[in-house]
N, C-alpha and C. Protein backbone atom coordinates (compact mmCIF):
# COMPACT_ATOMS: atom_id res chain seq x y z
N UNK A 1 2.82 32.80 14.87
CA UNK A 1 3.17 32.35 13.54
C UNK A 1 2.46 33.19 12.50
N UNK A 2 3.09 33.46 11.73
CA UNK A 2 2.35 34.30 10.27
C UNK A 2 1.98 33.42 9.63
N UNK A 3 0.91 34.02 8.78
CA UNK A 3 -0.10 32.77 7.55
C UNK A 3 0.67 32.34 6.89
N UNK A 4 1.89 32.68 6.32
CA UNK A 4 3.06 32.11 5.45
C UNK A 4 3.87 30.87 5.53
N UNK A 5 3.91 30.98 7.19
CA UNK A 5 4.73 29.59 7.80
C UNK A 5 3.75 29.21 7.59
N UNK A 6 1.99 29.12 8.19
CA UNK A 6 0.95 27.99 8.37
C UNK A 6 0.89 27.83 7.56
N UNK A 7 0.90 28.42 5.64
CA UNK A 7 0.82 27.97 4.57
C UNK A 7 1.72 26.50 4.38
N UNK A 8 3.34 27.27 4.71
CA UNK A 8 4.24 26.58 3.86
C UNK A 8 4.12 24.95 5.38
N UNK A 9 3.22 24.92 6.30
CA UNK A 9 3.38 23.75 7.15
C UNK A 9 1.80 22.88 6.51
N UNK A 10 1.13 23.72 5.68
CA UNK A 10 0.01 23.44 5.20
C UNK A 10 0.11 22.27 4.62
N UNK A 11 1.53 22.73 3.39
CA UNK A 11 1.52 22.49 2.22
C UNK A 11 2.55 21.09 2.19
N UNK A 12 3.31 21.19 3.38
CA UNK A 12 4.55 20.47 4.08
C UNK A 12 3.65 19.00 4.03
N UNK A 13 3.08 18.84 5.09
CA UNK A 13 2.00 17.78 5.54
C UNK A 13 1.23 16.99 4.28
N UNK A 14 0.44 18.05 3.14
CA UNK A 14 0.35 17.70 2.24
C UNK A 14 1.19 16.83 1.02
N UNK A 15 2.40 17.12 1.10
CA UNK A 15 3.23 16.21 0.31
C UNK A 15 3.52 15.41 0.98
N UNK A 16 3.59 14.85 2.31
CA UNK A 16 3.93 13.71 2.99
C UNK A 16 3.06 13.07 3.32
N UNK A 17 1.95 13.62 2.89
CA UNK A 17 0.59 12.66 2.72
C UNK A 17 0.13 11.77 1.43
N UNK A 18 0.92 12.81 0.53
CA UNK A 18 0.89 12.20 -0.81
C UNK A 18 1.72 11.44 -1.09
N UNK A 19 3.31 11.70 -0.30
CA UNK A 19 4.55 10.41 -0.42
C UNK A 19 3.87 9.60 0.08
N UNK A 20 3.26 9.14 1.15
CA UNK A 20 2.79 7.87 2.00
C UNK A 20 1.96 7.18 0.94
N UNK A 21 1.26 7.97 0.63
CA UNK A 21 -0.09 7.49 -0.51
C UNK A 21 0.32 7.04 -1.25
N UNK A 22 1.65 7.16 -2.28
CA UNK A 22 2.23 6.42 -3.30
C UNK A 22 2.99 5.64 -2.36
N UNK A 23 3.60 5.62 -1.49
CA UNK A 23 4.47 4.41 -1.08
C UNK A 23 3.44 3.47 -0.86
N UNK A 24 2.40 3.48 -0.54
CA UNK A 24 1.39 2.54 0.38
C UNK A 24 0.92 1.63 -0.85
N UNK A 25 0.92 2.63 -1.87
CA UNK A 25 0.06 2.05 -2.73
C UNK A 25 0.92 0.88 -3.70
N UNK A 26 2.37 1.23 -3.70
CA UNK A 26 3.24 0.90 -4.37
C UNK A 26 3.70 -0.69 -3.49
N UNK A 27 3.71 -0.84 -2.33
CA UNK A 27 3.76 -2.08 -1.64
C UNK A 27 2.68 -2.77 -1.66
N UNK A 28 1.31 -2.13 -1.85
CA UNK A 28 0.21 -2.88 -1.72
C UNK A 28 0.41 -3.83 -2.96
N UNK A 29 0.72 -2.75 -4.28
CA UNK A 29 0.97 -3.36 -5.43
C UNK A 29 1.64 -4.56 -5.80
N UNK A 30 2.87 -4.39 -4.88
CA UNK A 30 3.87 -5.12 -5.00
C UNK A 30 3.45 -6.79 -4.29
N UNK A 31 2.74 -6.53 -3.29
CA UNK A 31 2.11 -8.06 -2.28
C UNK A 31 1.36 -8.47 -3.31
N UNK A 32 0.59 -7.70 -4.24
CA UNK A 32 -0.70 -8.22 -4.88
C UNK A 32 0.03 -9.05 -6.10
N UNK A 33 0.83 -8.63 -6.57
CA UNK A 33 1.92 -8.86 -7.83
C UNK A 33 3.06 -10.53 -7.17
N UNK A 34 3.36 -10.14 -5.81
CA UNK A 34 3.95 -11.67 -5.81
C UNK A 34 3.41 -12.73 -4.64
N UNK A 35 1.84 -12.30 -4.42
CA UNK A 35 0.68 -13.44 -4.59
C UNK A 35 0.84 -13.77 -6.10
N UNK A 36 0.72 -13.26 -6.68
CA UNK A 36 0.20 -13.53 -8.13
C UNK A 36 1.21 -14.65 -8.46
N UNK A 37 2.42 -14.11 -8.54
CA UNK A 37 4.16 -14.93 -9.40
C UNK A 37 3.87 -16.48 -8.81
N UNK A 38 3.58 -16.31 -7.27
CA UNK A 38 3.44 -17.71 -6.51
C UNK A 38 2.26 -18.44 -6.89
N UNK A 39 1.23 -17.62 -7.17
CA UNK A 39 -0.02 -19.01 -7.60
C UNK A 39 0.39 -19.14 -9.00
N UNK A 40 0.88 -18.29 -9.36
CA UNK A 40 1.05 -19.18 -11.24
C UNK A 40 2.45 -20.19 -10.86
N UNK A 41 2.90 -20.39 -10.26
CA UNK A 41 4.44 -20.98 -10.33
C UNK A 41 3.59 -22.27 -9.79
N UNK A 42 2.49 -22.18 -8.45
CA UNK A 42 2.07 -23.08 -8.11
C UNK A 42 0.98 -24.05 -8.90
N UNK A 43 0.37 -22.98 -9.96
CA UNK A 43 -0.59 -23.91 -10.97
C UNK A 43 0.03 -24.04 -12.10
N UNK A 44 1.39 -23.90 -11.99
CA UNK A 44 2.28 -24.53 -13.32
C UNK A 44 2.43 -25.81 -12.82
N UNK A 45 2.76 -26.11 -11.46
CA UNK A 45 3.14 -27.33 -10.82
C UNK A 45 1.80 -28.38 -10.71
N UNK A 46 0.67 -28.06 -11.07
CA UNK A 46 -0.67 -28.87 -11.27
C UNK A 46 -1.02 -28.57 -9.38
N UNK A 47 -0.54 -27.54 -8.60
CA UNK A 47 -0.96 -27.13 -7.50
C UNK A 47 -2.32 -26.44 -7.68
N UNK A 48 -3.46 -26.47 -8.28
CA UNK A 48 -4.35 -25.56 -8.03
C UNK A 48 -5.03 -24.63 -6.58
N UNK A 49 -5.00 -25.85 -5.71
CA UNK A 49 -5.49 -24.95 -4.49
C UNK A 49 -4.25 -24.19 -3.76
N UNK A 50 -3.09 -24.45 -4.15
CA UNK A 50 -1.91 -23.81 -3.27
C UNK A 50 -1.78 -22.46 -3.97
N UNK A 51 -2.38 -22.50 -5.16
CA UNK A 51 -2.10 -21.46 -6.06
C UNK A 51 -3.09 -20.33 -6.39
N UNK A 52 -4.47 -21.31 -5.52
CA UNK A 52 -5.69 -20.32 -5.13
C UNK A 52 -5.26 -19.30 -4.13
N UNK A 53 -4.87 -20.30 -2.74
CA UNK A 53 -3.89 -19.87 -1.80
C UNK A 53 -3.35 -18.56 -1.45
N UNK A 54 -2.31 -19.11 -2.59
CA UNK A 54 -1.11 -17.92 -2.61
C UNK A 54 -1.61 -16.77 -3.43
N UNK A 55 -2.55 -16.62 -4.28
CA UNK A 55 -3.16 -15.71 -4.83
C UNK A 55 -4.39 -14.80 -3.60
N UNK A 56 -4.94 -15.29 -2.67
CA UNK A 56 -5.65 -15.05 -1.39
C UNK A 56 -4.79 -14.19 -0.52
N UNK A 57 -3.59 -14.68 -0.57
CA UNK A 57 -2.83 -13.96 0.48
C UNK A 57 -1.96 -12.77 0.41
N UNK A 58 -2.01 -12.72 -1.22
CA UNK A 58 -1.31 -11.65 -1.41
C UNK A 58 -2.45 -10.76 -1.69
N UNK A 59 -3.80 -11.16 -2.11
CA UNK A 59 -4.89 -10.20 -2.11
C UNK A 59 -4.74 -9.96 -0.64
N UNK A 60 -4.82 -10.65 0.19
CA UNK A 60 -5.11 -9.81 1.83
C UNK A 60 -3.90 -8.91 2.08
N UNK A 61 -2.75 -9.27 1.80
CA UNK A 61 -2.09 -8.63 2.53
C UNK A 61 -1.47 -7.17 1.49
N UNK A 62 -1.98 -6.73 0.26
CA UNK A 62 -2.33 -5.82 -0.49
C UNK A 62 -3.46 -4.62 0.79
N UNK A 63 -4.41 -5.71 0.68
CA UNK A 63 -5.14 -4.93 2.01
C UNK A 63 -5.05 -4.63 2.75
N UNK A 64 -4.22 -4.91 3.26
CA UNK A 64 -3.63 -4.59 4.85
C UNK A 64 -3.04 -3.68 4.27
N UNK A 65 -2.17 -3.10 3.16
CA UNK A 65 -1.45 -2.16 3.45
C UNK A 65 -1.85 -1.22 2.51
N UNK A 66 -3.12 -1.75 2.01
CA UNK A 66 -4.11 -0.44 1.82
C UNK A 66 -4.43 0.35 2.71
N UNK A 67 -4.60 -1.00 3.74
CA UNK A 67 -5.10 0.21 5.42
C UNK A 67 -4.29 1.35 6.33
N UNK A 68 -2.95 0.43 5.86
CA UNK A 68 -1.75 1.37 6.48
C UNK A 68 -1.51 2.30 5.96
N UNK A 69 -1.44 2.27 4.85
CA UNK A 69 -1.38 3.50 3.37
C UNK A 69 -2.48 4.37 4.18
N UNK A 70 -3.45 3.97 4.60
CA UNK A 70 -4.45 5.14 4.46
C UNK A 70 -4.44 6.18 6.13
N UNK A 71 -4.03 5.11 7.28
CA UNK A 71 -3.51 5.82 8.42
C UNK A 71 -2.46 6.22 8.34
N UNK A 72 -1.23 6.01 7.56
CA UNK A 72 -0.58 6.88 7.47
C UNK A 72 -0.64 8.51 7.07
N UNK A 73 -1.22 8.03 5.29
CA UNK A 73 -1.82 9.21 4.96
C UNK A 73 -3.01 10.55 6.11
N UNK A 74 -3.77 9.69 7.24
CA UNK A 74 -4.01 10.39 7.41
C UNK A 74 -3.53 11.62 9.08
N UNK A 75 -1.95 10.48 9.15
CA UNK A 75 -1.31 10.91 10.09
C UNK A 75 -0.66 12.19 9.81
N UNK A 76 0.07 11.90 8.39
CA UNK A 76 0.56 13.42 8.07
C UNK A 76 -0.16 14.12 7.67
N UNK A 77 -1.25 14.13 7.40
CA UNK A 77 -2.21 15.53 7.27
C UNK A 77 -2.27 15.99 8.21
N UNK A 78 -2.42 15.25 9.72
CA UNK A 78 -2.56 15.76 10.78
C UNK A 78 -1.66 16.12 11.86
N UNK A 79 -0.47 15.80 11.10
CA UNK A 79 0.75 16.45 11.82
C UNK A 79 0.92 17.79 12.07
């Protein structure tokens, strides 16, 4: 292989590390955002702890795909 291909497979990996990174980040966003819709809908309803709850779970599961976001990301670097 010439340095040109290893460049342009360099550089390949690199943007599909960076797509993952915004997708990851963009679902994490999205769990964290409708935890959120559900505990306010639930402490409109005088639910406070369902609405603690549902605000808990969309924080965790934001996290979780912080984590995935980040093995992904570091799958295609290493492709």
């Amino acid at each position: 292989m010439r340095s040109q291909d290893l460049t342009r497979i360099t550089q390949a990996d690199d943007v599909k590390a960076a797509v993952e990174d915004m997708r990851g980040k963009a679902k994490a966003n999205a769990q964290e955002a409708k935890g959120e819709a559900k505990a306010q809908i639930e402490e409109a309803q005088g639910n406070k702890v369902k609405g603690a709850v549902e605000r808990a779970k969309g924080k965790t599961k934001a996290a979780g795909e912080g984590v995935k976001r980040k093995a992904k990301e570091l799958k295609a670097k290493t492709e």
